[in-house]
Structures are given as C-alpha cells and as structure tokens.
C-alpha atoms as a PDB file:
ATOM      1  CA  UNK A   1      90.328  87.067  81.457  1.00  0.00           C
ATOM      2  CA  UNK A   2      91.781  87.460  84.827  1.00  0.00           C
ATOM      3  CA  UNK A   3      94.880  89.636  85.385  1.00  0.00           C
ATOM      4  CA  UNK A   4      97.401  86.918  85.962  1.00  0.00           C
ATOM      5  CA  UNK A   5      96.185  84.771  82.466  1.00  0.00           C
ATOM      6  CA  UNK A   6      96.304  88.222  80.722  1.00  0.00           C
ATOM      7  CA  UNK A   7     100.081  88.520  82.090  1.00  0.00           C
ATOM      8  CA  UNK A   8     101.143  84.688  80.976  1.00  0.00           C
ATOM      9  CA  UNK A   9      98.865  85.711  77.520  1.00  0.00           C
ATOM     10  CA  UNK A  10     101.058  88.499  76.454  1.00  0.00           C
ATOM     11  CA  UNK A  11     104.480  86.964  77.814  1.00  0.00           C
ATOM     12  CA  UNK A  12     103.872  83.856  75.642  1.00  0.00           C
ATOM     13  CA  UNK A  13     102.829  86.287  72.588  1.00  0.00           C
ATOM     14  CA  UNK A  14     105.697  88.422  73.125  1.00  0.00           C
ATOM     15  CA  UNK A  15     108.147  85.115  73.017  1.00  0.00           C
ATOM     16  CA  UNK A  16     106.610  83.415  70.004  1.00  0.00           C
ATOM     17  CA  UNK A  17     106.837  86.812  68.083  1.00  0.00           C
ATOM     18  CA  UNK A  18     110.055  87.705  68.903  1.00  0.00           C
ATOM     19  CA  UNK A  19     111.353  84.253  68.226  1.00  0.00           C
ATOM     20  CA  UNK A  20     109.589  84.255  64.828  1.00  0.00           C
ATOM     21  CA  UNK A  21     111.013  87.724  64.011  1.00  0.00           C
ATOM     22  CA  UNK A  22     114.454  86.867  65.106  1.00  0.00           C
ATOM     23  CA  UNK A  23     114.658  83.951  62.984  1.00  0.00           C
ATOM     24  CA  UNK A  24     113.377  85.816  59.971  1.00  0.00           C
ATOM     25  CA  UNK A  25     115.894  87.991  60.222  1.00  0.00           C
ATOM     26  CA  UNK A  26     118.539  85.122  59.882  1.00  0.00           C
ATOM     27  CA  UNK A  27     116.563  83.826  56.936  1.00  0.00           C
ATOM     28  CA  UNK A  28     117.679  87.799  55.289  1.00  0.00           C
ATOM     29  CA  UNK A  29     120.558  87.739  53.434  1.00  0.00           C
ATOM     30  CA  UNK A  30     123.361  90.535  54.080  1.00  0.00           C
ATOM     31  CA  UNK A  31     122.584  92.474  50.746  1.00  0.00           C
ATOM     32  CA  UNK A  32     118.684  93.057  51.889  1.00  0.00           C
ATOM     33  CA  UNK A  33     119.379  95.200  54.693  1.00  0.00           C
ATOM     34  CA  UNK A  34     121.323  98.071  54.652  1.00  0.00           C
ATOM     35  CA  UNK A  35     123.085  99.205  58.116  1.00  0.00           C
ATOM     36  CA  UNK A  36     122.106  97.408  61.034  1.00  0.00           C
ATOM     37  CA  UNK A  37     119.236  94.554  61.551  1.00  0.00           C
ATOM     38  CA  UNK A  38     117.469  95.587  64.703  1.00  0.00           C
ATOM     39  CA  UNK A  39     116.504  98.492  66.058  1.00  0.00           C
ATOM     40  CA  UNK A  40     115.122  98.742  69.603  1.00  0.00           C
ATOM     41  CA  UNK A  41     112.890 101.895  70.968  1.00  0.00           C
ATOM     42  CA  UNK A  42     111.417 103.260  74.047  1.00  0.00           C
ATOM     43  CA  UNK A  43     108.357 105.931  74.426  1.00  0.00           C
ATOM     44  CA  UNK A  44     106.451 107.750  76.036  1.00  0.00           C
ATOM     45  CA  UNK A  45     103.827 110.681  75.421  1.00  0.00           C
ATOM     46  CA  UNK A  46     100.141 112.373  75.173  1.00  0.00           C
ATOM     47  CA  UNK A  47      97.406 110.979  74.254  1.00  0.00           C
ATOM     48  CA  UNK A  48      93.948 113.271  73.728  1.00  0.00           C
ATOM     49  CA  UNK A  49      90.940 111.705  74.072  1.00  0.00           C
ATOM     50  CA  UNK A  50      87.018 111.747  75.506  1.00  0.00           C
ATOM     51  CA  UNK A  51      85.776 108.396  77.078  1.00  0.00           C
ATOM     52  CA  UNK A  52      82.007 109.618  76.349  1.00  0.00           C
ATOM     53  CA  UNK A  53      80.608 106.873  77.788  1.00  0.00           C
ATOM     54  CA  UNK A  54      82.500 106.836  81.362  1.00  0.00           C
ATOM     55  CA  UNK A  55      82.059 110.221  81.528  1.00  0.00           C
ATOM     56  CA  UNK A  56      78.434 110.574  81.641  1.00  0.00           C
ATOM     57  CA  UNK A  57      79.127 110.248  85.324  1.00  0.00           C
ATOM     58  CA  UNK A  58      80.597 112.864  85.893  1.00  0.00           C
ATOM     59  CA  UNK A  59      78.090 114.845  83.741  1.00  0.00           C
ATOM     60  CA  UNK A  60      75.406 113.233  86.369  1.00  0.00           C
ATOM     61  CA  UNK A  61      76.725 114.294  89.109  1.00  0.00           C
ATOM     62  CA  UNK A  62      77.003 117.363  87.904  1.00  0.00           C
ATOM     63  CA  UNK A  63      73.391 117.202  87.177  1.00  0.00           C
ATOM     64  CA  UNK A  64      72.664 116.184  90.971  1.00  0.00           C
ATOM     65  CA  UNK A  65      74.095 119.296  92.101  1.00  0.00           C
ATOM     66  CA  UNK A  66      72.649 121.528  89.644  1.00  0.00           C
ATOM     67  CA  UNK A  67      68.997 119.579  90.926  1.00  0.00           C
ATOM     68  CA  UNK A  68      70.191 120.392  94.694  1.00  0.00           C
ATOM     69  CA  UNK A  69      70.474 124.070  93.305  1.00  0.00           C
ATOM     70  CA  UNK A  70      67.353 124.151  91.501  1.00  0.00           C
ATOM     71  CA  UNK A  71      65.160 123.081  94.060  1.00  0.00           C
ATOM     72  CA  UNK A  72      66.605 124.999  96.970  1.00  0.00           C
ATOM     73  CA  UNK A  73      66.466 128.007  94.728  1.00  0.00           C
ATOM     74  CA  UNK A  74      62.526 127.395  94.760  1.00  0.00           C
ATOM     75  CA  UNK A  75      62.054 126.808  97.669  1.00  0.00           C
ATOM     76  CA  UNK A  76      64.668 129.004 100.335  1.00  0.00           C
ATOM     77  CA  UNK A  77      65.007 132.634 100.746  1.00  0.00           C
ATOM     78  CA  UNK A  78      67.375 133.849  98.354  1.00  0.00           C
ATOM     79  CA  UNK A  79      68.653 135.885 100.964  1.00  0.00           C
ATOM     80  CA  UNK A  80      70.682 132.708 102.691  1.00  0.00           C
ATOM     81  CA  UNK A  81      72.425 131.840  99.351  1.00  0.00           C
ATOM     82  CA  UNK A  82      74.250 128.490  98.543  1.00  0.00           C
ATOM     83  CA  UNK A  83      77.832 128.249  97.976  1.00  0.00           C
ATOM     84  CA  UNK A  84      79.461 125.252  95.548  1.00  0.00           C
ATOM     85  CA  UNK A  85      83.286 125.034  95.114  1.00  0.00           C
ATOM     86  CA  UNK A  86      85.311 122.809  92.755  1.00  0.00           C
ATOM     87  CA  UNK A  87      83.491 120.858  89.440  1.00  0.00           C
ATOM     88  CA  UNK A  88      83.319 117.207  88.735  1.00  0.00           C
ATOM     89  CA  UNK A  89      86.405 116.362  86.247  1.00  0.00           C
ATOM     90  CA  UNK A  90      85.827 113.956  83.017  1.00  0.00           C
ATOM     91  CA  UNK A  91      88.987 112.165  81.552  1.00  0.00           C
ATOM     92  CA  UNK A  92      90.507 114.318  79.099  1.00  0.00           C
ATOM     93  CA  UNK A  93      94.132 112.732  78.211  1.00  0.00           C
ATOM     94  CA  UNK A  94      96.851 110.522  79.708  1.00  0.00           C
ATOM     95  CA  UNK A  95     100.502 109.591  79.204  1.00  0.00           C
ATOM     96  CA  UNK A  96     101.080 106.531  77.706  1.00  0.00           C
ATOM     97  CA  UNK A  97     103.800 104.348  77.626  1.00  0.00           C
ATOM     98  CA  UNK A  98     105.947 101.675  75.223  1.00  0.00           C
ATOM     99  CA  UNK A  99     108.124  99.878  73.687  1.00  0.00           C
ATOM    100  CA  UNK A 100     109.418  98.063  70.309  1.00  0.00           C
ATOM    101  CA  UNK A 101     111.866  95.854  68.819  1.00  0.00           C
ATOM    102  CA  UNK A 102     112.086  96.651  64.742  1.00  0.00           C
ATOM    103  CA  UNK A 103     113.876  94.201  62.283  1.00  0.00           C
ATOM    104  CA  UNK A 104     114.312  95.374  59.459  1.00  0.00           C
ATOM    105  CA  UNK A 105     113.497  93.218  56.350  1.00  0.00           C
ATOM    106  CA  UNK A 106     114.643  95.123  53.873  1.00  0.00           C
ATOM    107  CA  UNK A 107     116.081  99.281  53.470  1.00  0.00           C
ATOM    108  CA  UNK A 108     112.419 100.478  53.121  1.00  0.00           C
ATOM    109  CA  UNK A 109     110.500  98.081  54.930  1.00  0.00           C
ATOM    110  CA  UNK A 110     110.403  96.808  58.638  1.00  0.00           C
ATOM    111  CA  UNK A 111     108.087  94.822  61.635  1.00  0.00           C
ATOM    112  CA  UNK A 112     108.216  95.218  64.687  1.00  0.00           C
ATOM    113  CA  UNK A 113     106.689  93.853  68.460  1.00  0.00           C
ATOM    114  CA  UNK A 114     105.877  95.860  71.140  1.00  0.00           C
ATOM    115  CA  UNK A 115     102.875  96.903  73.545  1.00  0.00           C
ATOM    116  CA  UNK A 116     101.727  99.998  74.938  1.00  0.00           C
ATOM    117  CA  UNK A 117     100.277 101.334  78.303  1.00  0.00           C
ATOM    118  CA  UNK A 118      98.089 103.731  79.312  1.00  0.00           C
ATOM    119  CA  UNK A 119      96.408 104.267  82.233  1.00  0.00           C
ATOM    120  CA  UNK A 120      94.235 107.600  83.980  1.00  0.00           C
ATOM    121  CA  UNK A 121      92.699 108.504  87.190  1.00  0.00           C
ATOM    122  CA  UNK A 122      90.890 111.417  87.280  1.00  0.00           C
ATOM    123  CA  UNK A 123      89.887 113.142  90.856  1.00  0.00           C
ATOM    124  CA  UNK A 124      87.479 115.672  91.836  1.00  0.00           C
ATOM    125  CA  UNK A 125      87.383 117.589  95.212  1.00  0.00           C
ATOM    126  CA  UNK A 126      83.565 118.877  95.436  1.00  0.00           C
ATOM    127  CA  UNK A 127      81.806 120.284  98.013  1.00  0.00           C
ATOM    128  CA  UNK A 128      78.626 122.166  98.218  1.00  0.00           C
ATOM    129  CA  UNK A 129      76.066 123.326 100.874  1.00  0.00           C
ATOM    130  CA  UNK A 130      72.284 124.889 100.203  1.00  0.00           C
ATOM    131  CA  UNK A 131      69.519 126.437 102.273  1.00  0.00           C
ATOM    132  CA  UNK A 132      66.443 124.075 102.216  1.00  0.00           C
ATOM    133  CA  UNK A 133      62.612 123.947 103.026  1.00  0.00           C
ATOM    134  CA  UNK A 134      62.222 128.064 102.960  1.00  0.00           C
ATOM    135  CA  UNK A 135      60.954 128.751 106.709  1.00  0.00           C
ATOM    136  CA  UNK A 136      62.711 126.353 107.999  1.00  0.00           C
ATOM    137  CA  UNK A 137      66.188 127.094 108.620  1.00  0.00           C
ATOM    138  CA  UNK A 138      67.954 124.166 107.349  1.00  0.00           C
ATOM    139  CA  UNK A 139      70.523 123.736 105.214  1.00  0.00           C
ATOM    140  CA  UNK A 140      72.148 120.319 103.489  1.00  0.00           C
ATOM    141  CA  UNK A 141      75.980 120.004 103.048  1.00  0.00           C
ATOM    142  CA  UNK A 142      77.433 118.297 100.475  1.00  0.00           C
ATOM    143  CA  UNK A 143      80.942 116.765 100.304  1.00  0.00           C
ATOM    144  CA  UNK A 144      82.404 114.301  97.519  1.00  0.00           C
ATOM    145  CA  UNK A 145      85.518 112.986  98.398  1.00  0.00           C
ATOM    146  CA  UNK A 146      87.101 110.695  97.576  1.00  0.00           C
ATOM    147  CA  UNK A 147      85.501 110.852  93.661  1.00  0.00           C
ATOM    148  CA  UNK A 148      87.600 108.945  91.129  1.00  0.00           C
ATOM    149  CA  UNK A 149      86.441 108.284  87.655  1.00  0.00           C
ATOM    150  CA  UNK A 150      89.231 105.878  86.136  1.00  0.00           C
ATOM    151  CA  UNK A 151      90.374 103.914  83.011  1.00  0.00           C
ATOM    152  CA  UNK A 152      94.056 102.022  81.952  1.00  0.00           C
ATOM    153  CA  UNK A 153      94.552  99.470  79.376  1.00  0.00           C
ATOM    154  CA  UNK A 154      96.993  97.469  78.262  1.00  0.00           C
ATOM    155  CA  UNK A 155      98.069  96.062  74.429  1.00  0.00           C
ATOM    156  CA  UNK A 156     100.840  94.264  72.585  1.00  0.00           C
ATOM    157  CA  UNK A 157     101.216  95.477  69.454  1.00  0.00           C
ATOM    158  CA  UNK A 158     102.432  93.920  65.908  1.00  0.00           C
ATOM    159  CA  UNK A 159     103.383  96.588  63.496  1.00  0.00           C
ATOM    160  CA  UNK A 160     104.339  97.392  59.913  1.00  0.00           C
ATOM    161  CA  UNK A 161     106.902 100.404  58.828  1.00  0.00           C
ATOM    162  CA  UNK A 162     107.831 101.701  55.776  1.00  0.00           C
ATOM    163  CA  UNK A 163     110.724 104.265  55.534  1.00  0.00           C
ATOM    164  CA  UNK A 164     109.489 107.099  53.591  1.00  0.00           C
ATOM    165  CA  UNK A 165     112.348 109.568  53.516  1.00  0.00           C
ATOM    166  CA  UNK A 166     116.158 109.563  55.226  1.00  0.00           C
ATOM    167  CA  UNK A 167     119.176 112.308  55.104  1.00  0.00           C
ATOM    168  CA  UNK A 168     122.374 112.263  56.765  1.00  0.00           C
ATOM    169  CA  UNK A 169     120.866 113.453  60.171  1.00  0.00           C
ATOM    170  CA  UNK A 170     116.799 113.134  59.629  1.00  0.00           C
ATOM    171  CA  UNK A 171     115.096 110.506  58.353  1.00  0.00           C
ATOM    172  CA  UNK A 172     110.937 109.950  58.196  1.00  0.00           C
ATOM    173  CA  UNK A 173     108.667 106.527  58.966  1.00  0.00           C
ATOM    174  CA  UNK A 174     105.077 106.063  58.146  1.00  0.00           C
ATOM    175  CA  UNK A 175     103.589 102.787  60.411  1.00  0.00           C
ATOM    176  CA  UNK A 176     100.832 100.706  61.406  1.00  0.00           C
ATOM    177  CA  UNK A 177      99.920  98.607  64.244  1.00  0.00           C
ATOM    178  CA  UNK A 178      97.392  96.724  65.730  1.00  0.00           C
ATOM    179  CA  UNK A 179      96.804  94.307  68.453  1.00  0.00           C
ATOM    180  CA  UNK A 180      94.628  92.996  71.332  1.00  0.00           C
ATOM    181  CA  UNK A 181      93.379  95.885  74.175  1.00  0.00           C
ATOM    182  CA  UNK A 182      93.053  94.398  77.294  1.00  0.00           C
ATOM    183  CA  UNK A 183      91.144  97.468  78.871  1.00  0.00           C
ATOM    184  CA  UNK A 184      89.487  98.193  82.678  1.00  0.00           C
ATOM    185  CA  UNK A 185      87.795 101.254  83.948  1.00  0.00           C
ATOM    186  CA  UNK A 186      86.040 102.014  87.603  1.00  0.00           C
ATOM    187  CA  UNK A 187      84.269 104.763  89.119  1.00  0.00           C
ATOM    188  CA  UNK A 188      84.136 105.362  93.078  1.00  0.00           C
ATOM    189  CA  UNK A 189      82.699 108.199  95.095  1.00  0.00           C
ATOM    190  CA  UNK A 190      82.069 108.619  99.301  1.00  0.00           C
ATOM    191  CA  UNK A 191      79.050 111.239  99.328  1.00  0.00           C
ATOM    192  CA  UNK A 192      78.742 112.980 103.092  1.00  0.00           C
ATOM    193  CA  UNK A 193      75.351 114.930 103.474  1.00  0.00           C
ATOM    194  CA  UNK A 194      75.045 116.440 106.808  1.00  0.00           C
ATOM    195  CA  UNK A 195      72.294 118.800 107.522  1.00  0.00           C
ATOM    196  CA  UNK A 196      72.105 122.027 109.382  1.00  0.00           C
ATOM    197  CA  UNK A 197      69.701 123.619 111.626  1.00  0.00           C
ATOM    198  CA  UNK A 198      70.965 127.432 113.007  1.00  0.00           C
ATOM    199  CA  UNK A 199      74.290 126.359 112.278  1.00  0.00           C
ATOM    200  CA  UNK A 200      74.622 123.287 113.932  1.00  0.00           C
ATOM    201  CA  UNK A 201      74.591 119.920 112.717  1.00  0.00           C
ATOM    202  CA  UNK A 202      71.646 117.694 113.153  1.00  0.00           C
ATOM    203  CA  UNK A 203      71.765 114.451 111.130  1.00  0.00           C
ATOM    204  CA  UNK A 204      74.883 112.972 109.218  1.00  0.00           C
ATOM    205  CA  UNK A 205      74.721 110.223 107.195  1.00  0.00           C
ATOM    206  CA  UNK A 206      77.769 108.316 104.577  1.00  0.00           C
ATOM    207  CA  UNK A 207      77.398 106.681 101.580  1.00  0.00           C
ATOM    208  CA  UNK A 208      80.716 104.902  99.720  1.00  0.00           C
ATOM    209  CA  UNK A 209      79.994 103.622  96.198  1.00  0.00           C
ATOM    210  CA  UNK A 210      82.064 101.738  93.735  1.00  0.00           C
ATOM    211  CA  UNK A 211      81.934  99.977  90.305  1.00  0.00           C
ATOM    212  CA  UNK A 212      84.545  98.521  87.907  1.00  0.00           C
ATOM    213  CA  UNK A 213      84.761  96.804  84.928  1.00  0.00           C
ATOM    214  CA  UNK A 214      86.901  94.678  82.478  1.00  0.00           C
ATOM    215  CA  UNK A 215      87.244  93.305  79.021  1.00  0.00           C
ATOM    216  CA  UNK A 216      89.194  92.647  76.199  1.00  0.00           C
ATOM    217  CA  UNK A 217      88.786  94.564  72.607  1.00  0.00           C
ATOM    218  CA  UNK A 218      91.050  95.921  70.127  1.00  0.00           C
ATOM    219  CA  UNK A 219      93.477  98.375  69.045  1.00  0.00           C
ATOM    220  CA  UNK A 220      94.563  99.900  65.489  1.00  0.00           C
ATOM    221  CA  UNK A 221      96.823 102.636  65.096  1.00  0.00           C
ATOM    222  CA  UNK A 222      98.750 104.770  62.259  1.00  0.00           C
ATOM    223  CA  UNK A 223     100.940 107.596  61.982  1.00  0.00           C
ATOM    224  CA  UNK A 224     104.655 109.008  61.233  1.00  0.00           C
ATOM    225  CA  UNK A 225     107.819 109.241  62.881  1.00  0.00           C
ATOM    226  CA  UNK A 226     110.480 111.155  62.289  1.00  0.00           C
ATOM    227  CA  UNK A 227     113.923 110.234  63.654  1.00  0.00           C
ATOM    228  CA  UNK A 228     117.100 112.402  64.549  1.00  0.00           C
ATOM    229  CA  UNK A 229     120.290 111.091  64.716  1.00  0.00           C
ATOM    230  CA  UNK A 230     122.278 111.320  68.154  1.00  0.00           C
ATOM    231  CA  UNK A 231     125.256 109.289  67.695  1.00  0.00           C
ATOM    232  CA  UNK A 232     125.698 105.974  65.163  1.00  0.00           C
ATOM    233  CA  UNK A 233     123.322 103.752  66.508  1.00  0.00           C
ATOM    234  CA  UNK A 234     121.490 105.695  68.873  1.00  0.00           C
ATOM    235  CA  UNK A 235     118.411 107.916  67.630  1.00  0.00           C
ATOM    236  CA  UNK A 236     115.384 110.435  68.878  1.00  0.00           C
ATOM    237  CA  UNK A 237     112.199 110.721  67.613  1.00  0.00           C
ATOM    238  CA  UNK A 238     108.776 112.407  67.587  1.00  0.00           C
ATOM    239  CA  UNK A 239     105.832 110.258  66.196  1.00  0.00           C
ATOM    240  CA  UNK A 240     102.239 111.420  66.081  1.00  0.00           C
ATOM    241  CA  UNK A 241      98.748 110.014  64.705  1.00  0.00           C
ATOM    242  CA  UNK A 242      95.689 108.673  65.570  1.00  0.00           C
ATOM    243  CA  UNK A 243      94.712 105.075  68.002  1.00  0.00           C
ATOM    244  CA  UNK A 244      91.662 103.445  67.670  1.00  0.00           C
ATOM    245  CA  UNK A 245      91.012 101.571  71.078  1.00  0.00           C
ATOM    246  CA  UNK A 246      87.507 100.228  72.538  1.00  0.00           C
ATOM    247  CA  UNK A 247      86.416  97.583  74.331  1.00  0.00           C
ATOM    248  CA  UNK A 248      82.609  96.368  75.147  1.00  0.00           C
ATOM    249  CA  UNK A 249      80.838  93.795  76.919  1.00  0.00           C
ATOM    250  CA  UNK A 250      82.454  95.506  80.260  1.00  0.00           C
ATOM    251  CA  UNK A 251      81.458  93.134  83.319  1.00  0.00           C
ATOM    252  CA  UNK A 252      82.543  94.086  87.014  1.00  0.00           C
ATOM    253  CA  UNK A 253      81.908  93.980  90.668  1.00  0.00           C
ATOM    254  CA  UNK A 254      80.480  97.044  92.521  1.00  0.00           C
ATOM    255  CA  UNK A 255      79.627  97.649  96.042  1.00  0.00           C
ATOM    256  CA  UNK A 256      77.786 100.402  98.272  1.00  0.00           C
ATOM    257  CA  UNK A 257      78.333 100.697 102.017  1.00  0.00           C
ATOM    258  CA  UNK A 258      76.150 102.997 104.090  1.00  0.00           C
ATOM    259  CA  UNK A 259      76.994 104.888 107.387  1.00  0.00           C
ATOM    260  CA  UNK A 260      74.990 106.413 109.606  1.00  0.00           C
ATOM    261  CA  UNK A 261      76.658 109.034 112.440  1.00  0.00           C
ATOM    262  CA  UNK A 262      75.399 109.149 116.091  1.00  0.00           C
ATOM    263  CA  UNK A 263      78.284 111.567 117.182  1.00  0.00           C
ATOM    264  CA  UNK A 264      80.741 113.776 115.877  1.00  0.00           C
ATOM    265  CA  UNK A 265      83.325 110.789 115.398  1.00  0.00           C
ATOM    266  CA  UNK A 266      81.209 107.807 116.084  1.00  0.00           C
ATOM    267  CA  UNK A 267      80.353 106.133 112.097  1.00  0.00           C
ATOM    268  CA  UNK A 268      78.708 103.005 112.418  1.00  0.00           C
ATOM    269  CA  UNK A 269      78.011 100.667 109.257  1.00  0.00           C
ATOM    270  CA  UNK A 270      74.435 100.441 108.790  1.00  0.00           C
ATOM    271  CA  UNK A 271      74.259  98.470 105.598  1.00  0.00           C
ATOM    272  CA  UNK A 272      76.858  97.297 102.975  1.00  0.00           C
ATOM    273  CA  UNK A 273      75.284  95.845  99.073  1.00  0.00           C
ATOM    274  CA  UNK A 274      77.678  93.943  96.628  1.00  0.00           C
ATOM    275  CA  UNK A 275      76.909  92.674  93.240  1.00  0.00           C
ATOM    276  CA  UNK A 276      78.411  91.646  89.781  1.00  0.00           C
ATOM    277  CA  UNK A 277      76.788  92.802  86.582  1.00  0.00           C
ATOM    278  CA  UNK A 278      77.770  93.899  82.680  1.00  0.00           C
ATOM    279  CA  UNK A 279      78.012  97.918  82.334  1.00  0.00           C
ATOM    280  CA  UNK A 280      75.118  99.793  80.503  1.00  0.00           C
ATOM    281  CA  UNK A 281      73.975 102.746  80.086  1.00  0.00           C
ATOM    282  CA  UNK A 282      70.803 103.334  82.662  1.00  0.00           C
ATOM    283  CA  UNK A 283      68.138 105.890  82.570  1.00  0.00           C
ATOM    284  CA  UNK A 284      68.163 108.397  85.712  1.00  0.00           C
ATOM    285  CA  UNK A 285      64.957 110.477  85.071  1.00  0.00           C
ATOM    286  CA  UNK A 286      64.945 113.437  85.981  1.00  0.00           C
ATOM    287  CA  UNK A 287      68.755 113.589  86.026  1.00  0.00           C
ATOM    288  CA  UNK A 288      71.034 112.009  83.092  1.00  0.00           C
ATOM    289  CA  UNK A 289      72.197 108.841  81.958  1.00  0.00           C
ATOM    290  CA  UNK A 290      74.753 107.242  83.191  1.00  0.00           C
ATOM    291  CA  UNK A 291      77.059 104.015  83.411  1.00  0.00           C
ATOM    292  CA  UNK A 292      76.110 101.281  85.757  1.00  0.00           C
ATOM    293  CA  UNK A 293      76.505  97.393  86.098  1.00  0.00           C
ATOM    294  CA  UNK A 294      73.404  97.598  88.659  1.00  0.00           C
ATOM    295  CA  UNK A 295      69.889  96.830  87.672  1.00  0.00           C
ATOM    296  CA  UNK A 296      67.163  96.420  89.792  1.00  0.00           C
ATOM    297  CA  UNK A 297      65.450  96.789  87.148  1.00  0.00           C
ATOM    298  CA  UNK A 298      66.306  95.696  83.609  1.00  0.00           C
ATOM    299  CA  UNK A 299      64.023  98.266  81.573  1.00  0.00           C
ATOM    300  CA  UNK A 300      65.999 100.642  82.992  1.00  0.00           C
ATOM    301  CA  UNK A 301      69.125 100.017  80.523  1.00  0.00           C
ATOM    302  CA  UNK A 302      68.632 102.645  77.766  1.00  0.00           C
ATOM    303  CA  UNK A 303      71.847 100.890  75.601  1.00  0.00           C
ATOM    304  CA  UNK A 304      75.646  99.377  75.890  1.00  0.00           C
ATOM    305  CA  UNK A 305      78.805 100.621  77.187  1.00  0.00           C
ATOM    306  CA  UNK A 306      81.608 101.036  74.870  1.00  0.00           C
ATOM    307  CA  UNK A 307      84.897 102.061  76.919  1.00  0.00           C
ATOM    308  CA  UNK A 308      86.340 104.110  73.762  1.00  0.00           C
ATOM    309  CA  UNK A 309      90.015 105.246  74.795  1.00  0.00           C
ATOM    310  CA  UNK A 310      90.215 106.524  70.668  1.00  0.00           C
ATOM    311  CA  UNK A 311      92.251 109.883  69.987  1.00  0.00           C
ATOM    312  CA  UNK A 312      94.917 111.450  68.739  1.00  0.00           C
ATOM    313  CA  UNK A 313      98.790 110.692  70.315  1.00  0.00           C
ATOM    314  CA  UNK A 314     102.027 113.065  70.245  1.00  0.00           C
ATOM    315  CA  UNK A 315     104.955 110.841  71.717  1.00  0.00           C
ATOM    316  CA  UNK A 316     108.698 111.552  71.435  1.00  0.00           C
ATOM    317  CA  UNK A 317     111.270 107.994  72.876  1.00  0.00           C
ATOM    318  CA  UNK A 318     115.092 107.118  72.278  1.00  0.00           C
ATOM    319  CA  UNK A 319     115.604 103.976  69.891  1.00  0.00           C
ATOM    320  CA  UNK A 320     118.796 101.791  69.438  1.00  0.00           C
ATOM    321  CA  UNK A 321     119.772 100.016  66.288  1.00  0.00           C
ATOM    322  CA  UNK A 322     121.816  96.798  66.364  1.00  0.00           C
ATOM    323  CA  UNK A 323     123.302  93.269  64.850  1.00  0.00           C
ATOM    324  CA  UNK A 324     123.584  90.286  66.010  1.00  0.00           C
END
C-alpha cells in the first residue's frame, strides 16, 4: 500500500468511526452519562523497545570491524597500533505521538478513535584505521558516514476504557486498543576506505548503500491512565503499559553506487546497482546475519524479517471533555 492510499485509508476510517461514534452518543440518553459526553486528548511520550531483527546490522558491522581488527592484529607489527573511535548504534526507544476522541457510553465505560505515531532514526559516526600486510607499511582507513539504521510507523487505533477509580481531583482508567500498523524501516551507509602507504594516501575508493522496506501489520495495546484535574473540563494525565506492534512480509527498493577517486577531490561513479526484493534474514559467513532484500543467491536466506517495534510506553498528554 502506497503512502498516498495509506493516507485516503485512514482519513476514510477516521470519518466512518467518528461518525458512527458521534451518532451513538445521540442514541445515549441523558441519565447514562454522567458529566460531559466527549472527551478529547493529546500525547506524547517514551517508548522502550529492541527491533532485533533491524538491528542485526548494526551488530554486523560491528562484526566487520572487529574482522578488520582481527586480521591486522595477525598480521602487522603491534608496534604501529590501530585506532577505532565511535560504535555502531542499534534503536533503543523513540517518542511517540497521538491522539483520541472518547465518548463516553456510560459513567464506567467509554470508546474512543485515535492513531498513534512513532518514528526513529538512529546515526552512527564511525571511523577506524589499521596497519595491514606486516612488512609492508600500509595501513586501511575506515570511515562510515553517513550510517542510518531507521524505522517509523503509523496506526489508527479503536479503543475500549473502563473507569476503574475517580476522587474529587484524581481519577484512574484501565484501556485497550488495537488497530492496523502501517510500518517502514531502511538502513543506509557511505563506507570510504582509503589506504595508506608512509603516510600518504594511495588508493581511495566509495561505496553508498541503501535498503528500505514497507508493510502493513498490527497493533494491540493495554495499560492505565491516571488523570489529574486542572480546571472543569480540562485534565493531565500519565498512562503507561505495554504495545504489541510487528509487521512482516517487508518488501523494498535498495540501491548501491560505487566511486572510485583519481585525485584528492575528483569522485567519479564507476558503477551504480538497483533492485526490489522482500527483507530476510541472510547468512554472512564468517561475519553475522543480517537483514537484506538482496539475493544473489536464494540459499543464502537463513529465515524472515519481522520489524517488531513491541515494548513498554510511559506517555503523559492534556485531554478536554465536552457536550454537544
């Protein structure tokens, strides 16, 4: 589903619920509901989770380098050293955001329509340069920039909320929602080896590589909320629990340009590969797995991807309750 039909998709979905709840709500009588009818809220917050699957990249790369390390260490005098700064970075968390519209169909009991949005883009700045070959007095440079391992998604949500517990100035929600994930995630590096010889550069050569990936899947979600009154209609709250969100099936484009240096400035293109594939996990022997939507060579796909953006959310938003 392409990014404009996914737009129309959840406008139309958003309309038809909305309409449906609104006229429920005129179907309530007065003595059902107690206070006002609707209540609107906004929010924003933290969500911790591990992407295991994308981020076997990152643990690859990682792996490269520590290969690099390994082999120069058997090979070069330990007495010219190798230097490494910064680590690759997996996705760790990410600050969603959303929004709801409650009615209330009764004093305990209430729906609601909403989505949520999250989206992450993790960075790395690496660099790294080792002594190679032993006699020889060469050395290989490393640098990794840009590096980007990335993932958003997108979901409107249909809940149900049951008020648990209220005083004069607190009052405590358990809910549940659910809904369709409309998820995307892409990876992109620009690797620069340039090798030394007494110091000065020799050879130079520029790879830029890119995949991404889309698809739809689901999302479930519980937790509690606890609300604190402001003024008469106007309310805070903190809400925490748990999301389930994954998506699989991922298919996406991905592309690798290669440059080749005859000067300090001069980069010429010297070859440029596109293609279009489902993501997988591929075998990388000796270094790890890790996600692709490449294959050359199809036995080379050790399993799926699953894009799991599951974990536990803290998120604190203003709400407004109304009548119409």
């Amino acid at each position: 589903m392409t990014k404009t039909n996914r737009i129309r998709f959840t406008v139309v979905l958003l309309a038809l619920c909305f309409s449906g709840q609104w006229l429920f709500a005129q179907a309530l009588s007065e003595e059902t509901v107690s206070g006002k009818l609707f209540t609107a809220e906004a929010f924003g917050g933290f969500l911790l989770f591990n992407p295991r699957d994308l981020n076997l990249r990152a643990a690859y790369d990682s792996r490269f380098l520590d290969n690099q390390r390994d082999f120069s260490n058997q090979y070069a005098p330990t007495s010219l050293g190798d230097t490494a700064v910064g680590d690759f970075q997996p996705i760790r968390s990410s600050l969603p955001l959303g929004f709801r519209m409650k009615v209330w169909l009764s004093e305990r009991w209430a729906l609601s329509l909403g989505f949520k949005y999250m989206s992450k883009d993790q960075g790395s700045n690496v660099s790294a340069r080792y002594p190679d070959y032993g006699a020889r007095p060469l050395e290989v440079s490393y640098s990794f920039s840009p590096y980007s391992i990335s993932a958003s998604a997108f979901s409107p949500l249909l809940g149900l909320h049951f008020h648990l517990w209220k005083s004069s100035l607190f009052d405590l929600d358990l809910f549940v929602t659910g809904g369709p994930l409309f998820a995307d995630c892409r990876y992109s590096v620009g690797t620069l080896r340039v090798d030394f010889r007494h110091g000065q550069a020799t050879n130079a050569h520029e790879t830029l590589y890119e995949i991404n990936g889309r698809s739809t899947g689901i999302t479930l979600e519980s937790g509690a909320c606890l609300h604190g009154a402001v003024t008469r209609n106007i309310r805070v709250f903190f809400e925490g629990g748990y999301t389930y969100q994954r998506a699989r099936n991922l298919k996406g484009e991905g592309r690798l340009e290669y440059y080749r240096y005859t000067g300090v400035a001069s980069r010429l293109l010297s070859d440029r590969l596109e293609w279009e594939g489902y993501w997988g996990i591929k075998e990388a022997p000796p270094l790890a797995p890790l996600p692709s939507n490449e294959w050359e060579k199809e036995d080379a796909r050790v399993r799926d991807f699953s894009l799991d953006l599951s974990g536990a959310f803290l998120r604190v938003g203003i709400s407004y309750s109304f009548s119409l």
